[in-house]
Every structure is written in structure tokens, then in C-alpha cells.
Protein backbone atom coordinates (compact mmCIF):
# COMPACT_ATOMS: atom_id res chain seq x y z
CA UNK A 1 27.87 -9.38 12.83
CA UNK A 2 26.93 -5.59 12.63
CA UNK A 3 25.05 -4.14 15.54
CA UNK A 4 21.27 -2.07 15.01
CA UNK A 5 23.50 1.35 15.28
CA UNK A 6 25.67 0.08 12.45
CA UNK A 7 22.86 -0.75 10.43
CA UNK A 8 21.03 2.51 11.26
CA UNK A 9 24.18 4.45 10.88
CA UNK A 10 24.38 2.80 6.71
CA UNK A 11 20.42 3.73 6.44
CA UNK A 12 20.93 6.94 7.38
CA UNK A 13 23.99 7.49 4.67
CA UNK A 14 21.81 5.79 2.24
CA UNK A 15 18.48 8.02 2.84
CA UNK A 16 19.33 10.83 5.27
CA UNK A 17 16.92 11.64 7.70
CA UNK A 18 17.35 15.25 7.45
CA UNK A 19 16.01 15.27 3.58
CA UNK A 20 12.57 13.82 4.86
CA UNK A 21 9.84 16.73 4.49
CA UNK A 22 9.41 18.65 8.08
CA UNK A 23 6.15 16.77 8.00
CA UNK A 24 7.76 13.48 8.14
CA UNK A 25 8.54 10.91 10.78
CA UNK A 26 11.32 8.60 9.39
CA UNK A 27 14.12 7.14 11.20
CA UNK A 28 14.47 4.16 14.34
CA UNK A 29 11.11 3.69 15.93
CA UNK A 30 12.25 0.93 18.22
CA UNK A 31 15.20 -1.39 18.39
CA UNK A 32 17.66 -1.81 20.98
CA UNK A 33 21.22 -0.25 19.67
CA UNK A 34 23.66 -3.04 20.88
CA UNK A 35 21.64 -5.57 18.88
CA UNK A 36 23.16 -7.67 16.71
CA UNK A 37 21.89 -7.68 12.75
CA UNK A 38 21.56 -11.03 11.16
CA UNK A 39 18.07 -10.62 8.93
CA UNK A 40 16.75 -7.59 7.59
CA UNK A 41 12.67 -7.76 6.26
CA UNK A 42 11.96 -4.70 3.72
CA UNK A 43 8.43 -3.79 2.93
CA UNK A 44 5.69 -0.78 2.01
CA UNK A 45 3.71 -0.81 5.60
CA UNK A 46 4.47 -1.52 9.29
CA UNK A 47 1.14 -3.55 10.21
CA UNK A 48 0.26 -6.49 11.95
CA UNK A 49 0.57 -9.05 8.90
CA UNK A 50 4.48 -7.53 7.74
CA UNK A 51 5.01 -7.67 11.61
CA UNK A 52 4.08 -11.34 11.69
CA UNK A 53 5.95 -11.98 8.60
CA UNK A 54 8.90 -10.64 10.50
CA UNK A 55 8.87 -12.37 13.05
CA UNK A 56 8.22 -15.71 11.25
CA UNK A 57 11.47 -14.75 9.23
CA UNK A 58 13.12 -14.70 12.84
CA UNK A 59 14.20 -10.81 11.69
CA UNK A 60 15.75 -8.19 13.47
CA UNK A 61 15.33 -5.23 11.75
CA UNK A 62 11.91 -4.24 9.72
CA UNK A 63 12.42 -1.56 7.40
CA UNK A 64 9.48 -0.07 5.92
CA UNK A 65 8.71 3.03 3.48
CA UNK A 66 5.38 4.03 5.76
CA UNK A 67 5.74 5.45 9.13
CA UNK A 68 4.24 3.89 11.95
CA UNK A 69 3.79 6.87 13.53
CA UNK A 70 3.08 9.86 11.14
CA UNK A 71 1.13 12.18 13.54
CA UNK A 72 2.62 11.07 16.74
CA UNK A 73 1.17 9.41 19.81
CA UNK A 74 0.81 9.68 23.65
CA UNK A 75 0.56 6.19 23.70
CA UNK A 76 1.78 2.21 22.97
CA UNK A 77 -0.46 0.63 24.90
CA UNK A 78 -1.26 -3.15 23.15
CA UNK A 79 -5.16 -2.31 23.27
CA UNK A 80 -4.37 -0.74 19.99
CA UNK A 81 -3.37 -1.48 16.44
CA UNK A 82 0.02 0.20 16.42
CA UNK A 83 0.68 -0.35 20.05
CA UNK A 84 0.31 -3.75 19.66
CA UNK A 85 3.05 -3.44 16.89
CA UNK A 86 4.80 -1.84 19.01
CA UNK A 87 4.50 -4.59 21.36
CA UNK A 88 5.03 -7.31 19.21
CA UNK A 89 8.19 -5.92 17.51
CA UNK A 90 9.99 -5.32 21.13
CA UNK A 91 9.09 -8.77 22.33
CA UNK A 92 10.43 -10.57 19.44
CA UNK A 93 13.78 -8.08 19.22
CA UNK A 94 13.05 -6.54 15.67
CA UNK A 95 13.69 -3.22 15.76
CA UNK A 96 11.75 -0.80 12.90
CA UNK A 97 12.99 1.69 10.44
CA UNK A 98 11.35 4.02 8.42
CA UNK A 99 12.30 5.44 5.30
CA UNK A 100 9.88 7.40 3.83
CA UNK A 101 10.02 10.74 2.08
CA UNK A 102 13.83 10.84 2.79
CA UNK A 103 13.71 7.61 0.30
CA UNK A 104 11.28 9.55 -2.32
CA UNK A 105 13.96 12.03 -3.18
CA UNK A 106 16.92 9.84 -2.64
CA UNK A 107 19.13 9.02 -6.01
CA UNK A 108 18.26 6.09 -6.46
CA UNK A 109 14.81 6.79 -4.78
CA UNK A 110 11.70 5.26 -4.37
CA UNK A 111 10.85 6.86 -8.01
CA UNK A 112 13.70 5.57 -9.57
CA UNK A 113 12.74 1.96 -8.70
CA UNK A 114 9.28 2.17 -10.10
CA UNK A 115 10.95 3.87 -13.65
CA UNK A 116 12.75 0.73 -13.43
CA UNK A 117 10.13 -1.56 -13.46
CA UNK A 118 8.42 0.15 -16.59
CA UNK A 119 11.47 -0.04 -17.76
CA UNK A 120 12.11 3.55 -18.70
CA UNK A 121 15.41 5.63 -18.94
CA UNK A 122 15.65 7.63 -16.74
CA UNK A 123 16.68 11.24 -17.38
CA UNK A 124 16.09 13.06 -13.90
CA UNK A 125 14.03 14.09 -11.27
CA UNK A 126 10.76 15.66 -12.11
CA UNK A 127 10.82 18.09 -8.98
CA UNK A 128 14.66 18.63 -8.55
CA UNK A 129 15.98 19.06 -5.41
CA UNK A 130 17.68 22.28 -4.88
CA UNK A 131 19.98 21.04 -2.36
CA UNK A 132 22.06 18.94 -5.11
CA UNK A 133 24.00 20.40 -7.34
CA UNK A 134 24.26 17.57 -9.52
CA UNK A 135 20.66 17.89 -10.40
CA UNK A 136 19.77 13.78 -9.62
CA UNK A 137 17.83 13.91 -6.22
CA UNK A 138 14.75 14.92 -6.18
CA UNK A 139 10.32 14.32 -6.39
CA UNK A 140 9.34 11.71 -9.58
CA UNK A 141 11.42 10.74 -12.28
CA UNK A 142 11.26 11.50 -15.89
CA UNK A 143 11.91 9.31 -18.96
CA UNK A 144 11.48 7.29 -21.55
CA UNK A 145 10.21 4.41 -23.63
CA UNK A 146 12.23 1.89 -25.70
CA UNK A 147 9.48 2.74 -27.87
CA UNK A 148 6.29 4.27 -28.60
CA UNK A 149 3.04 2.97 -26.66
CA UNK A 150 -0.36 3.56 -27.24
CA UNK A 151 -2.20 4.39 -24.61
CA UNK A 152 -3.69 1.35 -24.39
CA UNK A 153 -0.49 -0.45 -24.75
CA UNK A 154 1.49 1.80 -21.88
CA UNK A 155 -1.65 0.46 -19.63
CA UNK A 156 -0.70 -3.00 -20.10
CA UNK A 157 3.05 -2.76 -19.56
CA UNK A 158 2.37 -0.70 -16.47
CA UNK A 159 -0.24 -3.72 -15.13
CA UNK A 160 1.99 -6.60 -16.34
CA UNK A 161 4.98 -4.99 -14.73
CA UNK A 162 3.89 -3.50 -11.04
CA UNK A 163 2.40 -6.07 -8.90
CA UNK A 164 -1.21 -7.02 -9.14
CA UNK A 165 -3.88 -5.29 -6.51
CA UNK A 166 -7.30 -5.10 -7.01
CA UNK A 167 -7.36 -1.69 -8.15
CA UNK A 168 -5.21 -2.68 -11.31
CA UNK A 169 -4.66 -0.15 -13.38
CA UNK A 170 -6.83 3.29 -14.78
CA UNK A 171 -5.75 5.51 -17.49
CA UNK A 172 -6.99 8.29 -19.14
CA UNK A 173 -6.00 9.80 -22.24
CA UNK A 174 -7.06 11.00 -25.80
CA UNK A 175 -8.50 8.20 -28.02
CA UNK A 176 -6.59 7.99 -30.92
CA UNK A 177 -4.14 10.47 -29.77
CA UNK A 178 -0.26 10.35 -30.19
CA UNK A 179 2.09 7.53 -28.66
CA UNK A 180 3.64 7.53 -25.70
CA UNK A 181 7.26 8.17 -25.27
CA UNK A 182 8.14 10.39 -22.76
CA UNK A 183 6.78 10.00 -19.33
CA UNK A 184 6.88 11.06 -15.61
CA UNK A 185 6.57 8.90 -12.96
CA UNK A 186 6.10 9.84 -9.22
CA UNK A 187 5.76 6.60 -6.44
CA UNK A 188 2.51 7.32 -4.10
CA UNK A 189 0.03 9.97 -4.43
CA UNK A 190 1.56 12.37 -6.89
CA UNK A 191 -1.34 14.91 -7.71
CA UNK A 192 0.13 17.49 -6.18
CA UNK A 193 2.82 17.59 -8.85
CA UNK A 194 0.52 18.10 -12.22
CA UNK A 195 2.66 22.02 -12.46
CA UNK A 196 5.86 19.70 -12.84
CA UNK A 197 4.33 17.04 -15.48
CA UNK A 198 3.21 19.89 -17.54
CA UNK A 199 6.23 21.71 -17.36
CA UNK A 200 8.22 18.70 -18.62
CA UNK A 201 6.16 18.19 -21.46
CA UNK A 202 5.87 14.20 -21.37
CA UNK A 203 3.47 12.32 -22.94
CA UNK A 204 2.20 10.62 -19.60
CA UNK A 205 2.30 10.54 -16.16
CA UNK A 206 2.02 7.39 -13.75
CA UNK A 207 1.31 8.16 -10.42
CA UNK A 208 -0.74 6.64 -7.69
CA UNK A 209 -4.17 7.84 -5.54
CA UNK A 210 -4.99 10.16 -8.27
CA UNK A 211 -8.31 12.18 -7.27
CA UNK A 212 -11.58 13.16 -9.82
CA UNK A 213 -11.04 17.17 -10.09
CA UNK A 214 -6.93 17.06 -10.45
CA UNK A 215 -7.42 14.36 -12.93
CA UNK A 216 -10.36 15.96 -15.04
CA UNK A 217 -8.45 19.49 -14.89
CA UNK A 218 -5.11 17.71 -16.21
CA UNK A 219 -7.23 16.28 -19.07
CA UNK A 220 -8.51 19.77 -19.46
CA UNK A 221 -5.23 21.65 -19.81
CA UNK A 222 -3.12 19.14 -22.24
CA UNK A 223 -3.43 15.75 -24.11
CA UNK A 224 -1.37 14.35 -21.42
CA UNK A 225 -2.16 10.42 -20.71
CA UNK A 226 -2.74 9.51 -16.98
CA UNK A 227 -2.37 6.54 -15.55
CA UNK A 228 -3.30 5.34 -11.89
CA UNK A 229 -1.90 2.29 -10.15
CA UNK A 230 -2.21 1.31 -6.71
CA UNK A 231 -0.56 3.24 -3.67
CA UNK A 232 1.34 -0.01 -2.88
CA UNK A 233 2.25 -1.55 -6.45
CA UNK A 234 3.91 2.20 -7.39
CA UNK A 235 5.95 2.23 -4.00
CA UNK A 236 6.95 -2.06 -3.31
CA UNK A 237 9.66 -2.10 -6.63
CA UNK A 238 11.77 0.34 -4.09
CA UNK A 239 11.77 -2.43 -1.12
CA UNK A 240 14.12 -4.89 -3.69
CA UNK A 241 16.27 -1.95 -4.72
CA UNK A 242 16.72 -0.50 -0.94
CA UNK A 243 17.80 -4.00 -0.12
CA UNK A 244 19.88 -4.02 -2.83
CA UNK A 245 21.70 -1.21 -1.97
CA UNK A 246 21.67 -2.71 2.21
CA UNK A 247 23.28 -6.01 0.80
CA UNK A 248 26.05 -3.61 -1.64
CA UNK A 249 27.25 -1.93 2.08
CA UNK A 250 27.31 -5.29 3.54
CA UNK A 251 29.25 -7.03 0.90
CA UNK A 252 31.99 -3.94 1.67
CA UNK A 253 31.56 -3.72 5.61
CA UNK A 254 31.82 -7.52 5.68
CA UNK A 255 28.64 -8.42 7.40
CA UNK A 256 27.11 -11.54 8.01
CA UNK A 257 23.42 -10.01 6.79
CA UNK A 258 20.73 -11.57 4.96
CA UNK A 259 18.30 -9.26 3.33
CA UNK A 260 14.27 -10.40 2.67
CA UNK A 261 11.96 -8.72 0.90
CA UNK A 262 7.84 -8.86 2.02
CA UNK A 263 5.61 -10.01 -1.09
CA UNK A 264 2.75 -9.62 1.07
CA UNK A 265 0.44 -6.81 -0.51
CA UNK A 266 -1.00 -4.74 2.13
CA UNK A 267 -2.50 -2.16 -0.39
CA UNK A 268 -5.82 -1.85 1.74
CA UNK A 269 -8.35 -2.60 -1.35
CA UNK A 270 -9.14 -6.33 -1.46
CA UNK A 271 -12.18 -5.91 -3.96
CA UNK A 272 -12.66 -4.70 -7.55
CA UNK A 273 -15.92 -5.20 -9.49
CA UNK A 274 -15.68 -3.47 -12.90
CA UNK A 275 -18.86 -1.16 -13.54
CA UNK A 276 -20.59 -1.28 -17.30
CA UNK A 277 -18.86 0.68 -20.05
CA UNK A 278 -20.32 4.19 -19.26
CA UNK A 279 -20.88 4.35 -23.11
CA UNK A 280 -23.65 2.20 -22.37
CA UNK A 281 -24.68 2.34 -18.75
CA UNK A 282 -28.13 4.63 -18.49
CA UNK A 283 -28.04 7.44 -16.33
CA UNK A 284 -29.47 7.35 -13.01
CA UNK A 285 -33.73 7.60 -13.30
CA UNK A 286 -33.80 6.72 -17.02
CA UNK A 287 -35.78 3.93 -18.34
CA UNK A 288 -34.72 1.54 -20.96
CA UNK A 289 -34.19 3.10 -24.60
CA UNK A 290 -34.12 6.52 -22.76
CA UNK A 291 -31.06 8.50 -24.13
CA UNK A 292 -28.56 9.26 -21.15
């Protein structure tokens, strides 16, 4: 039976903490050392219903992609949401670990998992990082199709294949236009990378928490598709492969560990109500038979 230390120790070779941005808070946020490992719970966020789900599992070690604590805190006191995490977690014995952007440019990395769920080839990073030599770690992934996809048709693989929220899925692209083939992905909110898409010339990029004016500009500069998923349906594929790669050190350590994944969604939109087509929704002020 491996001890917490043991367990952190294999995290740490498997996303090291000192790859996270400066930014970052990854690593132990509670757990007692000397405790023994028998379950391990994997999931996207460290709130109260994964928490519960934890502890129903009778875990001892949550591991979660989101930090608890991003910012920092001066306190844990139980009168709050996170301190009453905090709280919980202690008094149950389940210790939390984060893995955040340390696990975004691991290889394989949270980017890697979602390529693998739209079932792409992958044939590297989009955003290399400079640190490896070999050229595989790194922001996004780029890659491609078995075959060519309308746009229309890369929309549906990406909703059928990522789990359902109640965003679903947007895309954006040229009506008509060429077929998809190539394309970049990036887990979570990957607007900040639009210079790297372009640069790699693909014929679409699926990211998450896309914005209006980084969208509309991208549309602007190229024919490149876009398509938007949920913050937490581009980022869950990664819990199954992290625990994965947990049970692979297991199997050769020869510990008695059980790893669970959470299929609780905890993407924080519950509702989506479809608006008319905007081909035929009047503008605001018009009247009926008034052009828009």
C-alpha cells in the first residue's frame, strides 16, 4: 500500500510542478504524508459536489486539474466555500492534488487527451515548449482528420465525442468553404493562442471560452473554422488518461491502488435556450416586415 508521499512523489514525475506557469498553484494542497493510498478520485474542479463524491467513494487522494487555491488565501475557515473543502477533505483523510498547467504542457497533456477524443493524429504541440528538445511538450496540439469534415460535420463529431454541457457546441466558419483536415486543439480557454493557429496553417481550431472580438478578428484574418466547447467537456477526457497513466506506475511499483474517475459535470452553465436564427430575428426597435 503506497503512502500520499509516494503517490505525490509519481505525480510529480508525471507532471512536474516546476513546468506549471509562475502564475500557477499546482501541487499537495492538503493530505497527511504518512497516509496510506488505497483510492484515487480524478476530476476537472475541487468543489463541494467532487468533494462529496470523494468521500462517498471512501477516497484518499482527489486529484483535480483546477486549483483550489489560484490567488491564495489568509484563510480556511468552514464559513466559506473553499474552507469548507478544506474542511471536509481533512476530516474525511483525502488529501488534494492539483495538476493544472504543469498537466497542459505535459506529453501526454491535457491537450493530447482531448485530440484523442476527436480522434485526431496528433503531430505536436501547437506552442512548443522550449525546454524539450524533443519538440513533444508543449501549449495545444496539432493534427489531423481520418478524413475531411465539413464544417458542419467537424461540429457534430466534436459534440458527439466530448461530453454533453449545456453550452454544446458553437462554430464558426465559411459557408461552403473547404473541408476540414488539419486542426489545432488547445484544452480550456485558448484565445490567447490565435498567433500559433495561424502560424500552423490548420483548417480549424477547437478551443474552449472563446470571447466575441478574438473570435470575429480570427474570422477576419483567415478562413479558419472555430469551434467552442465547454471549459469542462475540452479539459474532463485528460482525468481518464491521467489515471491511466497513475494505474501504468502502479501496475510497476506494485500498489494496491484503485483509480476512479468523476462523471459529475461541474461546468458551471446548467441552462441553454437557443435564440432564433439571426437570419430571421428583427433587430431590436423594428416592427414586423421592417428590414433588419
Amino acid at each position: 500500500m503506497p503512502r500520499l508521499s509516494d503517490v505525490t512523489a509519481a505525480l510529480d514525475t508525471l507532471w512536474p510542478r516546476e513546468r506549471a506557469e509562475s502564475w500557477d498553484a499546482v501541487g499537495p494542497v492538503c493530505g497527511d504524508p504518512d497516509a496510506e493510498v488505497r483510492r484515487v478520485l480524478f476530476a476537472v474542479d475541487p468543489v463541494a459536489a467532487v468533494v462529496d463524491e470523494a468521500v462517498g467513494l471512501g477516497a484518499d487522494l482527489l486529484v483535480t486539474h483546477h486549483p483550489l487555491y489560484l490567488r491564495g488565501t489568509t484563510t480556511v475557515a468552514a464559513d466559506t466555500f473553499k474552507g469548507r473543502v478544506v474542511h471536509t477533505l481533512i476530516r474525511n483523510g483525502i488529501a488534494l492534488h492539483v495538476a493544472h498547467t504543469n498537466a497542459d504542457r505535459a506529453d501526454p497533456g491535457v491537450s493530447d487527451a482531448l485530440a484523442a477524443a476527436l480522434g485526431l493524429r496528433v503531430t505536436g504541440p501547437l506552442v512548443p515548449d522550449p525546454g524539450d528538445p524533443a519538440g513533444r511538450r508543449g501549449l495545444g496540439r496539432v493534427g489531423e482528420l481520418e478524413r475531411p469534415l465539413s464544417v458542419a460535420e467537424f461540429a457534430e463529431l466534436a459534440a458527439a465525442r466530448l461530453p454533453a454541457t449545456a453550452q454544446g457546441i458553437r462554430a464558426a466558419g465559411p459557408a461552403g468553404g473547404p473541408a476540414v483536415r488539419t486542426v489545432a486543439v488547445c484544452g480550456g480557454s485558448g484565445d490567447s493562442l490565435f498567433d500559433a493557429v495561424r502560424a500552423a496553417g490548420v483548417d480549424a481550431y477547437l478551443t474552449a471560452d472563446l470571447r466575441h472580438h478574438p473570435a470575429s478578428e480570427a474570422g477576419e484574418h483567415s478562413p479558419l473554422v472555430l469551434v467552442d466547447a465547454a471549459h469542462w467537456a475540452t479539459e474532463w477526457p485528460w482525468c481518464a488518461q491521467a489515471a491511466a497513466q497513475l494505474d501504468a506506475v502502479a501496475d510497476r511499483a506494485g500498489w494496491d491502488l484503485r483509480t476512479h474517475v468523476s462523471h459529475r459535470v461541474t461546468d458551471p452553465w446548467t441552462v441553454h435556450r437557443a435564440a432564433p436564427s439571426p437570419h430571421t430575428t428583427r433587430a431590436p426597435g423594428t416592427t414586423e416586415g421592417a428590414p433588419n
